[in-house]
Protein backbone atom coordinates (compact mmCIF):
# COMPACT_ATOMS: atom_id res chain seq x y z
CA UNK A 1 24.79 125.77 64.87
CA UNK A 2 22.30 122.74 63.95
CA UNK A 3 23.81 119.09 65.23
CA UNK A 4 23.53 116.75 62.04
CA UNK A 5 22.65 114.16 64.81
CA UNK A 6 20.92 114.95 68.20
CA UNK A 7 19.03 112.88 70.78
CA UNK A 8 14.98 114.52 70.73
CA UNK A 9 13.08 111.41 71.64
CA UNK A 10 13.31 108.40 74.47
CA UNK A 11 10.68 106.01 74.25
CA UNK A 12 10.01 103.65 77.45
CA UNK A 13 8.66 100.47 77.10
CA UNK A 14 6.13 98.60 79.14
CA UNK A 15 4.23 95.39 79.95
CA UNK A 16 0.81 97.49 81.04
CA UNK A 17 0.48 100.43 78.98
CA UNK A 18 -2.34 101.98 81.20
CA UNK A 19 -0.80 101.92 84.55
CA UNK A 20 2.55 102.82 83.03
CA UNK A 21 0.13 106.13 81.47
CA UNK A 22 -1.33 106.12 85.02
CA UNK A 23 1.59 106.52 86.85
CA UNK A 24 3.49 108.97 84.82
CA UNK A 25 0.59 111.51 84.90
CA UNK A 26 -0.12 110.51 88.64
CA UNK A 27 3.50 111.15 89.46
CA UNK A 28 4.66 114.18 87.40
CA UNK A 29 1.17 115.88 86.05
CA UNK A 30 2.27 114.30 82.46
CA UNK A 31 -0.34 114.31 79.80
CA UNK A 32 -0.31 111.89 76.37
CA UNK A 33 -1.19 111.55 72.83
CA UNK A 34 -2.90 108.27 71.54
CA UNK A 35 -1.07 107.13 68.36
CA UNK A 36 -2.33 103.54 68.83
CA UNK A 37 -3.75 100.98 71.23
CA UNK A 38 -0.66 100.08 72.05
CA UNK A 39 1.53 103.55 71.82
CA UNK A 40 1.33 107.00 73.23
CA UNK A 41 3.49 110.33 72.97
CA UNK A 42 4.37 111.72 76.75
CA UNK A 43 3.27 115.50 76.60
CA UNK A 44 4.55 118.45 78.65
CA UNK A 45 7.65 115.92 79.02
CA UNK A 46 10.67 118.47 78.77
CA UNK A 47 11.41 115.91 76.13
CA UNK A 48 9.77 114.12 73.48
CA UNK A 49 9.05 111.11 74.69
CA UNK A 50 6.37 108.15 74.18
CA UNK A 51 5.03 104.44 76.10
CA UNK A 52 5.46 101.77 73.49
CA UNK A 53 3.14 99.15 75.09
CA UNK A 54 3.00 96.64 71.69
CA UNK A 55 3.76 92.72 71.51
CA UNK A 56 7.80 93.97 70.37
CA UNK A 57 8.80 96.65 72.59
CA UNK A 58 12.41 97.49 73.40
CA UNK A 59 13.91 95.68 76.29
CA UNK A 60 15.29 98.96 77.89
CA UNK A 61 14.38 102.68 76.97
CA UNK A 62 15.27 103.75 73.51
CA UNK A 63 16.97 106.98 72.73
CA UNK A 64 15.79 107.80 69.17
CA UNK A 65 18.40 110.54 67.22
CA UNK A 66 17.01 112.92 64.62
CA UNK A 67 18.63 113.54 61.63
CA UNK A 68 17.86 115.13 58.42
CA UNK A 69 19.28 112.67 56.31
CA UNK A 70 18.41 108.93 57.06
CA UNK A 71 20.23 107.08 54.49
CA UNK A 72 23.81 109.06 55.77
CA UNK A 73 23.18 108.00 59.32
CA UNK A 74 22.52 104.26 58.47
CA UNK A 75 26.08 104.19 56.01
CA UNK A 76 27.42 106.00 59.03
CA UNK A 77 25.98 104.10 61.62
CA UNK A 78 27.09 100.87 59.53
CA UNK A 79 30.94 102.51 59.21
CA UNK A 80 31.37 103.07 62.68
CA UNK A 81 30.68 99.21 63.52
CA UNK A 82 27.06 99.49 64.70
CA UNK A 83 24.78 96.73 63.57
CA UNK A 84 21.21 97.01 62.18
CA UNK A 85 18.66 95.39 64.52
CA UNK A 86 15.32 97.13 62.76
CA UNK A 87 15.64 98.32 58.86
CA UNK A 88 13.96 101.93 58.09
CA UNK A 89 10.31 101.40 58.50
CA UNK A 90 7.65 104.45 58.13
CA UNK A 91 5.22 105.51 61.27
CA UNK A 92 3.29 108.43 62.06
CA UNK A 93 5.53 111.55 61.37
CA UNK A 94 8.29 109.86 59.56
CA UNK A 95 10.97 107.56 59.34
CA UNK A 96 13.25 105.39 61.10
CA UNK A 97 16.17 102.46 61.62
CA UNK A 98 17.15 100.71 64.91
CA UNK A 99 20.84 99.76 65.62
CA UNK A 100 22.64 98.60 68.35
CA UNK A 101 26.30 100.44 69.17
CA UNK A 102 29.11 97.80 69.47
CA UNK A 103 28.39 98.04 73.66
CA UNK A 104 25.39 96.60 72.83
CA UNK A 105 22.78 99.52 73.58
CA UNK A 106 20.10 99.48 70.85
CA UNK A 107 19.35 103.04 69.40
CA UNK A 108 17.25 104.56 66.62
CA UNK A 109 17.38 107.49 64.17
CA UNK A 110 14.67 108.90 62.77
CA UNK A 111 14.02 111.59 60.25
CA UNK A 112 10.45 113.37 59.78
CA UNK A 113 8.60 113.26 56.79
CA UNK A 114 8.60 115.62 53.88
């Protein structure tokens, strides 16, 4: 049975894109997509995963939730007491909203475009 919400992307963020690039394929045979100068997608990852290296990256890793429906998960999101920290915004592939959970750990869900 398909999960209307389920955790399919962690992005890590760092101060020196290159050497973060250079040690993840140094240390586990990783490869990478170049989406930008500042962002890449992690390959061969077990996970989908990508090295957000811009002027605004999160503070800590960010699990990113898929859904199919990104309007729901935002009301949801908003129900459950979860507050908005980045409103929808497109990129490459689709869609997506930050939020941070009332224990303060900031989040996203995306959806992929049509």
């Amino acid at each position: 049975m398909k999960q209307r919400y389920q955790i399919d992307y962690i992005e890590f963020p760092s101060a020196d894109g290159p050497g973060t690039r250079a040690f993840l394929a140094d240390a586990f045979g990783w490869s990478f997509t170049q989406y930008s100068p500042s962002y890449v997608g992690i390959d061969n990852a077990g996970i989908d995963a990508g090295v957000d290296s811009g002027a605004n990256p999160p503070a800590a890793p960010l699990a990113v939730i898929r859904t199919e429906d990104l309007e729901l998960a935002e009301r949801e999101v908003l129900a459950a007491g979860g507050k908005i920290t980045k409103p929808a915004f497109d990129f490459p592939g689709g869609r997506r909203f930050h939020f941070r959970e009332p224990g303060g750990t900031e989040l996203a869900v995306w959806v992929e475009k049509a």
